[in-house]
PDB file of N, CA and C in Angstrom:
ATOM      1  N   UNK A   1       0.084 -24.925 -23.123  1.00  0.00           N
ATOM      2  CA  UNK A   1       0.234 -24.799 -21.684  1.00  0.00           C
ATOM      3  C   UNK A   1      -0.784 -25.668 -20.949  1.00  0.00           C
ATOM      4  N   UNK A   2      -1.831 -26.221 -21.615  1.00  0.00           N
ATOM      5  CA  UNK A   2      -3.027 -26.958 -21.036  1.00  0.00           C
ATOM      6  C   UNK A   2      -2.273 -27.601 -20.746  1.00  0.00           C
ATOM      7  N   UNK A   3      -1.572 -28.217 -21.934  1.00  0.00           N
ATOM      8  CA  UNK A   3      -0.628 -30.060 -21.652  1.00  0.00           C
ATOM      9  C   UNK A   3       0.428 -29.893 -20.632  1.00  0.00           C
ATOM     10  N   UNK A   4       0.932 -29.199 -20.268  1.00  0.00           N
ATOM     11  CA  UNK A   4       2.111 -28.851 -19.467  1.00  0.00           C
ATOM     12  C   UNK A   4       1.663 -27.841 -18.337  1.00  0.00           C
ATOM     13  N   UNK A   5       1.399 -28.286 -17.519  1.00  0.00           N
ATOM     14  CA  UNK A   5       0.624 -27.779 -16.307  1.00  0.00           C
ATOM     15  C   UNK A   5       2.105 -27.233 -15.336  1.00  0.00           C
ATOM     16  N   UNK A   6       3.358 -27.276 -15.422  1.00  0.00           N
ATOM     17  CA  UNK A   6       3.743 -26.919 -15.158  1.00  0.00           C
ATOM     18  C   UNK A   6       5.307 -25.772 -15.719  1.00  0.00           C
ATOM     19  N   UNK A   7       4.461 -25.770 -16.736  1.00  0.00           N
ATOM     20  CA  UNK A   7       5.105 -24.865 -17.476  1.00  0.00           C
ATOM     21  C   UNK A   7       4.891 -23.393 -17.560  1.00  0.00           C
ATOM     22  N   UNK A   8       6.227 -22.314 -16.982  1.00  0.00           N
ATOM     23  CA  UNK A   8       5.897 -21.063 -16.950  1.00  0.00           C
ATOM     24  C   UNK A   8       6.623 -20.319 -18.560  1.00  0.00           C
ATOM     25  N   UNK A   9       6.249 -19.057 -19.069  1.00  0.00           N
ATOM     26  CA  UNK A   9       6.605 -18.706 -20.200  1.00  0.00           C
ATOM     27  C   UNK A   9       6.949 -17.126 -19.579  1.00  0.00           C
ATOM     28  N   UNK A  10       7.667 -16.582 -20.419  1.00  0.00           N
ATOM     29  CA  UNK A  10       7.806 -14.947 -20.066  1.00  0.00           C
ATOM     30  C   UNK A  10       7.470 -14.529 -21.494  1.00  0.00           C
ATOM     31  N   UNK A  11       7.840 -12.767 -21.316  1.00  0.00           N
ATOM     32  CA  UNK A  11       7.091 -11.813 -22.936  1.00  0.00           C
ATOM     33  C   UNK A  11       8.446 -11.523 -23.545  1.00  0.00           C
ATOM     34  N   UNK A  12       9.455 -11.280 -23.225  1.00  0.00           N
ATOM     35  CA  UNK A  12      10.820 -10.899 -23.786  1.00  0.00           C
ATOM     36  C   UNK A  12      10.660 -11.254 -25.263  1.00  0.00           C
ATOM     37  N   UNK A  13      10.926 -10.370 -26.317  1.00  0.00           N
ATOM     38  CA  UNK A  13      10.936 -10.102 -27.643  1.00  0.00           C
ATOM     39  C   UNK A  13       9.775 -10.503 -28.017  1.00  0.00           C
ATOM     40  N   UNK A  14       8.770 -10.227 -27.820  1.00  0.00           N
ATOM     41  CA  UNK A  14       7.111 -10.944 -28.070  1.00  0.00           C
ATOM     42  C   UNK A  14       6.223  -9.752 -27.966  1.00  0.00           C
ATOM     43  N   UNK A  15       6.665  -8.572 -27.812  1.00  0.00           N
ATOM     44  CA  UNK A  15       6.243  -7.523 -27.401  1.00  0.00           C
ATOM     45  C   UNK A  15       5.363  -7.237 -28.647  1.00  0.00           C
ATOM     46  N   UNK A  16       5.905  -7.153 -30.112  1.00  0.00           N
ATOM     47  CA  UNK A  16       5.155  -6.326 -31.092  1.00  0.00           C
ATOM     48  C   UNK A  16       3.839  -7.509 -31.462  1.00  0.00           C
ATOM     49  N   UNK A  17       4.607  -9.015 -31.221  1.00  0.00           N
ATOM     50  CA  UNK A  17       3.159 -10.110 -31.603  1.00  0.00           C
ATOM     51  C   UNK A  17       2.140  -9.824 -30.519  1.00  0.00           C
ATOM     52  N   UNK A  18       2.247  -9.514 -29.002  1.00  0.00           N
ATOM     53  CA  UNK A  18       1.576  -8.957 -28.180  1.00  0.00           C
ATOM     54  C   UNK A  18       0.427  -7.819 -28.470  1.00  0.00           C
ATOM     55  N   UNK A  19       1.365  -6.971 -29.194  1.00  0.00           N
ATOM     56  CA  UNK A  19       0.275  -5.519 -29.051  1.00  0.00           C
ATOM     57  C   UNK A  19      -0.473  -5.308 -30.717  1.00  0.00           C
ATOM     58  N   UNK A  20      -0.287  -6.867 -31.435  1.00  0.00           N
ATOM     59  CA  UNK A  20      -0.507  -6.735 -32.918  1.00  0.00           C
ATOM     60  C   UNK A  20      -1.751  -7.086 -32.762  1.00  0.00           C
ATOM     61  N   UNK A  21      -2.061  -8.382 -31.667  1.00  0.00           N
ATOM     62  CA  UNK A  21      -3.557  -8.829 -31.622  1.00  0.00           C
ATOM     63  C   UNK A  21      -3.900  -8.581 -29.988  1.00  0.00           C
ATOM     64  N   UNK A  22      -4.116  -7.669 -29.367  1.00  0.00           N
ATOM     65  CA  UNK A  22      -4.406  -7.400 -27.968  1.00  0.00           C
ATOM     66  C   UNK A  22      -5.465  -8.304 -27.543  1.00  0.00           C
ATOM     67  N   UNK A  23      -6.681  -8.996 -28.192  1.00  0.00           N
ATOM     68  CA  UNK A  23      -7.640  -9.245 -27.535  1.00  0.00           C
ATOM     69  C   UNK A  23      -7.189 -10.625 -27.324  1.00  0.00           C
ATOM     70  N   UNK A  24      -6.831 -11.519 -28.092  1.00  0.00           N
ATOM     71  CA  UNK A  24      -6.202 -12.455 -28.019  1.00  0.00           C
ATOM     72  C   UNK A  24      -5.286 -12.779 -26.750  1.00  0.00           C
ATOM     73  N   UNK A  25      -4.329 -12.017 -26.869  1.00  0.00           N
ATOM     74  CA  UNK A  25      -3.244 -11.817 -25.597  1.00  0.00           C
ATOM     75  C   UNK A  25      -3.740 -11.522 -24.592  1.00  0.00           C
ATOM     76  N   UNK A  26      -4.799 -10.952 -24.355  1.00  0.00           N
ATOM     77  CA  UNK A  26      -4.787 -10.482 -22.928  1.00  0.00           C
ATOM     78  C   UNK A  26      -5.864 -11.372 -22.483  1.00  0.00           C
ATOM     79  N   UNK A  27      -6.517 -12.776 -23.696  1.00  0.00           N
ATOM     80  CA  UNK A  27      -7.320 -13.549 -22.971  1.00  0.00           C
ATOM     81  C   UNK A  27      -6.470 -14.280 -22.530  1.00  0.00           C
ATOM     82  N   UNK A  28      -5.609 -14.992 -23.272  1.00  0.00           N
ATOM     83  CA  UNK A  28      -4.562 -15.913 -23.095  1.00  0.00           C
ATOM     84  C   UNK A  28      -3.445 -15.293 -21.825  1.00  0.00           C
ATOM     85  N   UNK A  29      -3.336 -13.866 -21.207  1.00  0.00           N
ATOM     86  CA  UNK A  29      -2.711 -13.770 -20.171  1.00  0.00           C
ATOM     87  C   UNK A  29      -3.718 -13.593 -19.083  1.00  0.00           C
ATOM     88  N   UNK A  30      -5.111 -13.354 -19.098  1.00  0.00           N
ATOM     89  CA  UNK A  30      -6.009 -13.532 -17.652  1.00  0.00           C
ATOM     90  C   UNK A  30      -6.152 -15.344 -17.343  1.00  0.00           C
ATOM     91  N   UNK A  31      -6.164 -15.982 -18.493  1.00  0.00           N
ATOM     92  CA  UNK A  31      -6.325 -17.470 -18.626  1.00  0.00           C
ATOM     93  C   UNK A  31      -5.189 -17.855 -17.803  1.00  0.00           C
ATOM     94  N   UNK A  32      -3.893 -17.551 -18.079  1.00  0.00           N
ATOM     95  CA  UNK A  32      -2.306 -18.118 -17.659  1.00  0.00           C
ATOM     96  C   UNK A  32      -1.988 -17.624 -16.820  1.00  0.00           C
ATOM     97  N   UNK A  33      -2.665 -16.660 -15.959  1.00  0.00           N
ATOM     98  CA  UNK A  33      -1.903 -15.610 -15.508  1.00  0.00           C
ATOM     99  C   UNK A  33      -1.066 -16.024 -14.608  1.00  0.00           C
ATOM    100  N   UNK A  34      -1.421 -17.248 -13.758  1.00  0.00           N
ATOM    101  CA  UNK A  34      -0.254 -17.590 -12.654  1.00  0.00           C
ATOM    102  C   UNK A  34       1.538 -17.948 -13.168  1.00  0.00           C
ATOM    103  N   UNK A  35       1.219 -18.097 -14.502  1.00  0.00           N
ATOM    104  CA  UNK A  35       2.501 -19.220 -14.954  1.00  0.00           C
ATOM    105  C   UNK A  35       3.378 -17.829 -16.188  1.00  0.00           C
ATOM    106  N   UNK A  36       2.885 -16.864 -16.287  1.00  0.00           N
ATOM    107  CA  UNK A  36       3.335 -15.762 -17.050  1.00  0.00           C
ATOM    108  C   UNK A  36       4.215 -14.931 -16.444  1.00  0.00           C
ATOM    109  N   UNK A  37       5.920 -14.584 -16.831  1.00  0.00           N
ATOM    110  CA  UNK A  37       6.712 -13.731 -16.520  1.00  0.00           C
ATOM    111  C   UNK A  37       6.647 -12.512 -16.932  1.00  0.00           C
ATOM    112  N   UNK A  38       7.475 -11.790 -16.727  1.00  0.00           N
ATOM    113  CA  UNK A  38       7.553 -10.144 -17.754  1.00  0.00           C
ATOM    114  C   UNK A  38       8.822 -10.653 -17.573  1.00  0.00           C
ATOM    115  N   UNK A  39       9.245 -10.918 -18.857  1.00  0.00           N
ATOM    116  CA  UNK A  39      11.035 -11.043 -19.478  1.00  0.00           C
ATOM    117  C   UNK A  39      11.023  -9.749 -20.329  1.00  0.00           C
ATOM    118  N   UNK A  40      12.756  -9.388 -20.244  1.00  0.00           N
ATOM    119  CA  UNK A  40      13.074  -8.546 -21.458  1.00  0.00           C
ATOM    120  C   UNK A  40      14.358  -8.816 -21.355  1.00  0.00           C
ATOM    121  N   UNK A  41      15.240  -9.389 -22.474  1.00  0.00           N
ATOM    122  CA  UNK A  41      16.439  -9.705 -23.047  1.00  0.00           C
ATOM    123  C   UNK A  41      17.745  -8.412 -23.011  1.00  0.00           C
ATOM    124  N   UNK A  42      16.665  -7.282 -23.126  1.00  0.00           N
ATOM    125  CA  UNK A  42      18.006  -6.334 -22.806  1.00  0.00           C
ATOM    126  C   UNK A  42      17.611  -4.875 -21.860  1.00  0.00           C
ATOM    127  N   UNK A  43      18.777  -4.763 -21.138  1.00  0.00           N
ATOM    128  CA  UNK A  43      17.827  -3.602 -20.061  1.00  0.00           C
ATOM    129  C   UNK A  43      18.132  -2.729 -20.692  1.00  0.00           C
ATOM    130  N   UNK A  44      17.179  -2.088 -21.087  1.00  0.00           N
ATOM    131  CA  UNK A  44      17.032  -0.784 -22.081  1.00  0.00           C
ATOM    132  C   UNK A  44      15.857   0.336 -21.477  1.00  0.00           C
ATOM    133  N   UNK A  45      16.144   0.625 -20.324  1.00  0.00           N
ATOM    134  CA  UNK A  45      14.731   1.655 -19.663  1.00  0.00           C
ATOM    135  C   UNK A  45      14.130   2.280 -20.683  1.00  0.00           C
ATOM    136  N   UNK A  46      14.601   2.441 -21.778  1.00  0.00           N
ATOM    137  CA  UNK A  46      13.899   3.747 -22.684  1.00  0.00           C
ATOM    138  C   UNK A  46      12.490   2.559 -23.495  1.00  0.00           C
ATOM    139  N   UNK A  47      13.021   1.618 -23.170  1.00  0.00           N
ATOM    140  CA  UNK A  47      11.673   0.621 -23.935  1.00  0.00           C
ATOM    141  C   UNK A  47      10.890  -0.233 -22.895  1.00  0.00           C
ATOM    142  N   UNK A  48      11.150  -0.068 -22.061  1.00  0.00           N
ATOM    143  CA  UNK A  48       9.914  -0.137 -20.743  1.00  0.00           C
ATOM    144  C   UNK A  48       8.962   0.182 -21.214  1.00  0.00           C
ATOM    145  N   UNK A  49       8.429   1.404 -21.497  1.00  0.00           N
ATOM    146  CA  UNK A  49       7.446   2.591 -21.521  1.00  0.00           C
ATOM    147  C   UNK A  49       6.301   1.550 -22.622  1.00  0.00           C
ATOM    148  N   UNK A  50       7.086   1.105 -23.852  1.00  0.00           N
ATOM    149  CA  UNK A  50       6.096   0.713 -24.692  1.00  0.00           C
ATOM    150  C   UNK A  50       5.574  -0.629 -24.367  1.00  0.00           C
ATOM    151  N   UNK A  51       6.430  -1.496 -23.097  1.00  0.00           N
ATOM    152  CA  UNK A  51       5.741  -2.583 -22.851  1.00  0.00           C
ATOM    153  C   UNK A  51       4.948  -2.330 -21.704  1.00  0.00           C
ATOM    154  N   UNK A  52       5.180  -1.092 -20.882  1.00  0.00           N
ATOM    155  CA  UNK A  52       3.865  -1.448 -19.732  1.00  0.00           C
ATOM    156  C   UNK A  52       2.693  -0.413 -20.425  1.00  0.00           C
ATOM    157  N   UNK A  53       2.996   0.281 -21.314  1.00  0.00           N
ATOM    158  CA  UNK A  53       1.514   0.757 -22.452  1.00  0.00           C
ATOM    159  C   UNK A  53       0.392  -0.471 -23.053  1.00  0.00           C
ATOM    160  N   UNK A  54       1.491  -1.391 -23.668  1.00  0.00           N
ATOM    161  CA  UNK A  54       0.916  -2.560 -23.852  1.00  0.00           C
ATOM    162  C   UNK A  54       0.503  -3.384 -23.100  1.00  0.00           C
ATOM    163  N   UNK A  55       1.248  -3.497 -22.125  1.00  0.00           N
ATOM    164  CA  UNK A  55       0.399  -4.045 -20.889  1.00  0.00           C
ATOM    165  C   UNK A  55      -1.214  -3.643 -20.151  1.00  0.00           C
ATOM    166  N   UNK A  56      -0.852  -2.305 -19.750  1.00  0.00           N
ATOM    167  CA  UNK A  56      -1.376  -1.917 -18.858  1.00  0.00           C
ATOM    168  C   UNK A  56      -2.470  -0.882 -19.584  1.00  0.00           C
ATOM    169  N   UNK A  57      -2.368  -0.215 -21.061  1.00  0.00           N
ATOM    170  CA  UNK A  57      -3.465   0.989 -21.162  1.00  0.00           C
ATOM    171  C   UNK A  57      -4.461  -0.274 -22.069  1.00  0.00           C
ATOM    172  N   UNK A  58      -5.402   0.550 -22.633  1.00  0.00           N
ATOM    173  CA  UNK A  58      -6.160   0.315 -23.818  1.00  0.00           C
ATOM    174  C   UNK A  58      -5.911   1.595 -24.934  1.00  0.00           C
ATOM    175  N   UNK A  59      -4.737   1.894 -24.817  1.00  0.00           N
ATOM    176  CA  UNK A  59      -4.135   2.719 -25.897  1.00  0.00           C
ATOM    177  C   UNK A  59      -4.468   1.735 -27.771  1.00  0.00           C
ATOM    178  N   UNK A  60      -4.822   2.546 -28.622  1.00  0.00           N
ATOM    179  CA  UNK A  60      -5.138   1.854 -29.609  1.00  0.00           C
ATOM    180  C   UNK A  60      -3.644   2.823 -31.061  1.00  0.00           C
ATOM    181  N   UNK A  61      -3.514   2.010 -31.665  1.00  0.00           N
ATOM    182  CA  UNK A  61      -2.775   2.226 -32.984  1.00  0.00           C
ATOM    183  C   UNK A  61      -1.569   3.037 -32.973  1.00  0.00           C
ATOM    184  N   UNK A  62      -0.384   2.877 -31.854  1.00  0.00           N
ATOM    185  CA  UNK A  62       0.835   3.157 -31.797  1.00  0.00           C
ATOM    186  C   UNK A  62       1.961   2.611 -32.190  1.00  0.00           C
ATOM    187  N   UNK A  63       2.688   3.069 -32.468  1.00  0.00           N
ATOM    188  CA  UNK A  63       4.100   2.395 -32.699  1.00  0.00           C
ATOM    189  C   UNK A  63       5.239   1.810 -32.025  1.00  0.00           C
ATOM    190  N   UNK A  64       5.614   0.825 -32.848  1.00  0.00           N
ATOM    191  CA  UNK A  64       6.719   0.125 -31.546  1.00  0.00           C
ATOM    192  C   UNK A  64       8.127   0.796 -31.914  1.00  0.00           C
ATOM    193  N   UNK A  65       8.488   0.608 -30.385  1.00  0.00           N
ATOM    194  CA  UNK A  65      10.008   1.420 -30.314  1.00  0.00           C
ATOM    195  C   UNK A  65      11.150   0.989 -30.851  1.00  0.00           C
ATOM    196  N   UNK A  66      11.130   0.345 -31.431  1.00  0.00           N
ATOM    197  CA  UNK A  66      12.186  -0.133 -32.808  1.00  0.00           C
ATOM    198  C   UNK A  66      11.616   0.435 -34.385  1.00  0.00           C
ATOM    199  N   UNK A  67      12.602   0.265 -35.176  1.00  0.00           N
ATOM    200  CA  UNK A  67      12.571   0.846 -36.407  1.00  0.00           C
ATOM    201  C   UNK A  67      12.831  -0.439 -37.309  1.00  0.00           C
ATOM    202  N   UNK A  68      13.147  -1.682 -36.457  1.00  0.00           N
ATOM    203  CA  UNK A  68      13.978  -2.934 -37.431  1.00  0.00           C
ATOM    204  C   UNK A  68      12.824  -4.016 -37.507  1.00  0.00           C
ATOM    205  N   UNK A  69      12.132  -3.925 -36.735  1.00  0.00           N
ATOM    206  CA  UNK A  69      11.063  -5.034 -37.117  1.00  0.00           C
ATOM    207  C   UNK A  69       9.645  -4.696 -36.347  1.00  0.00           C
ATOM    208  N   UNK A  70       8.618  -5.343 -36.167  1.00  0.00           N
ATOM    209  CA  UNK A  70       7.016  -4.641 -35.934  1.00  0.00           C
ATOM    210  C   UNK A  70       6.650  -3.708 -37.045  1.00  0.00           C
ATOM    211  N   UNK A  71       6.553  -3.648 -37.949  1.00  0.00           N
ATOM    212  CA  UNK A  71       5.984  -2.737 -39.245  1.00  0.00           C
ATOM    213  C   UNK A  71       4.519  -2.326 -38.806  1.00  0.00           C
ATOM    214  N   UNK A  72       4.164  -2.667 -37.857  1.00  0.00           N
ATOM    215  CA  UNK A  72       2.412  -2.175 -37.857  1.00  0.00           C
ATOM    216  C   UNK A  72       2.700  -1.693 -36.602  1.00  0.00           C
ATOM    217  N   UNK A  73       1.240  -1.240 -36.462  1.00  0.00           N
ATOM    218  CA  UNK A  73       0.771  -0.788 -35.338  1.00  0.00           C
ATOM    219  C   UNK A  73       0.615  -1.366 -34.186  1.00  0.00           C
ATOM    220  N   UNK A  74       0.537  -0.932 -32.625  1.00  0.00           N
ATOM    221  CA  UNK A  74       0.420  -2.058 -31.598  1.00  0.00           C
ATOM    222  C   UNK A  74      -1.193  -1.113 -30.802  1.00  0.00           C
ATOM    223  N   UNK A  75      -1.635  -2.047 -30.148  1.00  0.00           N
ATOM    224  CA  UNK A  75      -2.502  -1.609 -29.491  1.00  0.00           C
ATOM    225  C   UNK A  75      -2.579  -2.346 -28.025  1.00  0.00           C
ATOM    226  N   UNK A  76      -3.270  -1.725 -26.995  1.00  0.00           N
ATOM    227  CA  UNK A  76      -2.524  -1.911 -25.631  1.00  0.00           C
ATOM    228  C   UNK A  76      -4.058  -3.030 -25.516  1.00  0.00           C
ATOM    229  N   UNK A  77      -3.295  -3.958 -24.333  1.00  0.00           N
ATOM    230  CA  UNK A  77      -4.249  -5.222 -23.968  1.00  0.00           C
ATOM    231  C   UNK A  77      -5.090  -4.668 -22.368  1.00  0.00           C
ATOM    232  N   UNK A  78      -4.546  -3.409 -21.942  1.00  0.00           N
ATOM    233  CA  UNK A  78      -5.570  -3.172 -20.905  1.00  0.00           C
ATOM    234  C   UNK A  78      -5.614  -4.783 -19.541  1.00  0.00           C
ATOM    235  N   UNK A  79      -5.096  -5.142 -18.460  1.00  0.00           N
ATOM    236  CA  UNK A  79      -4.940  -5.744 -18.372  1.00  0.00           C
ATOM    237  C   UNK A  79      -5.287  -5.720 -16.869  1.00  0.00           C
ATOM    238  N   UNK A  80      -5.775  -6.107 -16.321  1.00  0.00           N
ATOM    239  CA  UNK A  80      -6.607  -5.893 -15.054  1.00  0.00           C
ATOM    240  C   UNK A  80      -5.121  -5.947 -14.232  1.00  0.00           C
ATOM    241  N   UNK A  81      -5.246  -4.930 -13.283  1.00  0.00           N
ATOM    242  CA  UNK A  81      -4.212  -5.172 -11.925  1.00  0.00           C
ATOM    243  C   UNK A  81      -4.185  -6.115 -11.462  1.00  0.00           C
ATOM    244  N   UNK A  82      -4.674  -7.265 -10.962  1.00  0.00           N
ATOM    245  CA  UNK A  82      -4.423  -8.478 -10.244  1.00  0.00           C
ATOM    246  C   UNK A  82      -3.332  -9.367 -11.231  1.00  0.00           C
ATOM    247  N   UNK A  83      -3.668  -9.439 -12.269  1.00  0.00           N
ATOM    248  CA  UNK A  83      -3.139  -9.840 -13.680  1.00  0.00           C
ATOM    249  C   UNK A  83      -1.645  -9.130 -13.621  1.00  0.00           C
ATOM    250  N   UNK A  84      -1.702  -8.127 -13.600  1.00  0.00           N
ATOM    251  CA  UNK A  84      -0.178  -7.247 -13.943  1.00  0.00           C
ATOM    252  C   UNK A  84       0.593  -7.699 -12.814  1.00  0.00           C
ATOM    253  N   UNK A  85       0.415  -7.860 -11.716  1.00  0.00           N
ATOM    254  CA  UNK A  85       1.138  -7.541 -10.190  1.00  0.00           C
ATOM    255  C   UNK A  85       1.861  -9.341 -10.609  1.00  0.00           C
ATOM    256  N   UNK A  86       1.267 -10.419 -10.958  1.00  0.00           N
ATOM    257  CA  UNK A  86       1.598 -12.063 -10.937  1.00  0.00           C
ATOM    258  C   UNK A  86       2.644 -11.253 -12.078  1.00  0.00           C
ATOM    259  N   UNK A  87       2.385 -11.076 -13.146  1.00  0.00           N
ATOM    260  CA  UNK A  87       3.405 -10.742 -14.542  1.00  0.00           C
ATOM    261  C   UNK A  87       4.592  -9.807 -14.188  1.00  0.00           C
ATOM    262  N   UNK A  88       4.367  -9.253 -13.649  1.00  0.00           N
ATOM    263  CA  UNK A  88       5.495  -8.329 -13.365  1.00  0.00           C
ATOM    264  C   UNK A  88       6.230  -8.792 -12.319  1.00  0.00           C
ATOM    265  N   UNK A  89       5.630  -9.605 -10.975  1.00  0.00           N
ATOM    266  CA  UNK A  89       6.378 -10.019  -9.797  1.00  0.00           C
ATOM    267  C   UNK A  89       6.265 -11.399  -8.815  1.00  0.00           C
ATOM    268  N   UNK A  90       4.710 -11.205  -9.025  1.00  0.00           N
ATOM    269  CA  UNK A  90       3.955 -12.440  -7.935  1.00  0.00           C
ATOM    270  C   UNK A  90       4.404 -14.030  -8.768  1.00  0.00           C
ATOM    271  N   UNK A  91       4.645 -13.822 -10.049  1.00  0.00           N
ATOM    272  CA  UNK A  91       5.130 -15.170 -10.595  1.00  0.00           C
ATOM    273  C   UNK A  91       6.521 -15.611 -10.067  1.00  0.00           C
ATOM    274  N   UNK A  92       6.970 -14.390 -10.005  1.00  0.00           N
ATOM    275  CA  UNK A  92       8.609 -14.760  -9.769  1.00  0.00           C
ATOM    276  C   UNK A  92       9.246 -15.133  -8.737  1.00  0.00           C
ATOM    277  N   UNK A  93       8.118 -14.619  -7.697  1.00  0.00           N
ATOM    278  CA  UNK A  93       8.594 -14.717  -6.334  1.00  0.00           C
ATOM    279  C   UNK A  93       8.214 -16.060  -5.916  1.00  0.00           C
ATOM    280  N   UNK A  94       6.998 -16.663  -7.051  1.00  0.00           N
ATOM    281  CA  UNK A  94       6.562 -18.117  -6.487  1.00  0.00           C
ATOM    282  C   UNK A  94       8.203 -19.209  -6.734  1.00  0.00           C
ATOM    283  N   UNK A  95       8.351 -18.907  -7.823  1.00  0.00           N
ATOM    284  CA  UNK A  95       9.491 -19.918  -8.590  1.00  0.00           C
ATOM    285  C   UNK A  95      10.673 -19.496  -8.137  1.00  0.00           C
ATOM    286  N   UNK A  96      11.261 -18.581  -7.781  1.00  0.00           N
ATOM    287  CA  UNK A  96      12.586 -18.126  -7.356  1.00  0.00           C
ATOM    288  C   UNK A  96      12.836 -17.575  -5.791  1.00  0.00           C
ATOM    289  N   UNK A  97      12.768 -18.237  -5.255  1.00  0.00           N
ATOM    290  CA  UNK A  97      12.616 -18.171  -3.501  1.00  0.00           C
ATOM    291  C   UNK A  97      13.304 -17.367  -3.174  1.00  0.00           C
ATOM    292  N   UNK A  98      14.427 -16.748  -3.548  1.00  0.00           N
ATOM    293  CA  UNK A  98      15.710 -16.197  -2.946  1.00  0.00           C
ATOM    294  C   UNK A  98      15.303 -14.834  -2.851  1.00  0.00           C
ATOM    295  N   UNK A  99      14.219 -14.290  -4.176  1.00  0.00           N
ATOM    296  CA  UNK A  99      14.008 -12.870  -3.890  1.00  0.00           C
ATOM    297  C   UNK A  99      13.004 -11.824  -2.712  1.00  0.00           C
ATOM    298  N   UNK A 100      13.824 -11.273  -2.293  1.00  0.00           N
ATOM    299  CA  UNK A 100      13.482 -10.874  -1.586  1.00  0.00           C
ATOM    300  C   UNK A 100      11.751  -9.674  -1.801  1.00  0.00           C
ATOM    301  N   UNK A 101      10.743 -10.323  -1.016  1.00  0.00           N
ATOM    302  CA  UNK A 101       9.677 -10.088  -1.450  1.00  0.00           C
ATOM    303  C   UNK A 101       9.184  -8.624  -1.369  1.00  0.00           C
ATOM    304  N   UNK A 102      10.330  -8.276   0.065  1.00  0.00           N
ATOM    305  CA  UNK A 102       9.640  -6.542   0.417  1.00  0.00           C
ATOM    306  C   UNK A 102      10.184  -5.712  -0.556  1.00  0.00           C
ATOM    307  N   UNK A 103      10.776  -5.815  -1.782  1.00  0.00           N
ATOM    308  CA  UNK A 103      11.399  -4.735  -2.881  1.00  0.00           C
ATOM    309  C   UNK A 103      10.147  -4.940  -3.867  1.00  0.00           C
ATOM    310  N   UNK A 104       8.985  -5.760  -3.383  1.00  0.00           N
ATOM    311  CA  UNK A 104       7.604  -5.701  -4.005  1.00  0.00           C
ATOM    312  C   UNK A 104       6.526  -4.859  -3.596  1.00  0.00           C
ATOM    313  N   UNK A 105       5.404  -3.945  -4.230  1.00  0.00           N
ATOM    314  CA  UNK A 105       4.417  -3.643  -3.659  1.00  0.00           C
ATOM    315  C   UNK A 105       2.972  -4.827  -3.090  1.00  0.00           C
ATOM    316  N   UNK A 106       3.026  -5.064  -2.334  1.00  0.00           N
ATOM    317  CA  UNK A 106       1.508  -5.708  -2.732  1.00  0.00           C
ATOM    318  C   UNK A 106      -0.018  -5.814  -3.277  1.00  0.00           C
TER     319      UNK A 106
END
């Protein structure tokens, strides 16, 4: 992402490499934070829960909500609020003009 300064990435299916090495990830998302989405490939509310854990606690040695792949444990990256609010919304609203901003908190 150094080399490509204008390159944004999202988390969609990246969730269990996410919460396998937390300290890692959550340097590499305070570092990126402007250019980082929150993707997820399928709307499944019941698996929300384990990505804003990973996001958002410092929860340590849980399991991911699949049974088909992640064999280990995940642990949460704790992730400062200013950080979460760009990942979850403030990125999206930079790159995609159309959305409407007040269905955001600030």
């Amino acid at each position: 992402m150094d080399e490509m300064p204008n390159m944004y990435t999202e988390i969609g299916a990246v969730l269990a490499e996410l919460g396998r090495q937390p300290r890692f990830a959550r340097d590499f998302f305070v570092k990126y934070q402007d250019r980082i989405l929150f993707g997820k490939d399928i709307w499944e509310p019941t698996e929300y829960y384990t990505f804003f854990r990973v996001l958002e606690t410092q929860d340590e040695y849980f399991d991911y909500y699949r049974k088909r792949h992640a064999f280990w444990k995940m642990y949460g990256m704790g992730l400062p609020d200013d950080v979460l609010k760009k990942v979850y919304h403030k990125n999206a609203l930079k790159i995609f003009p159309g959305i409407d901003s007040k269905a955001f908190p600030n």
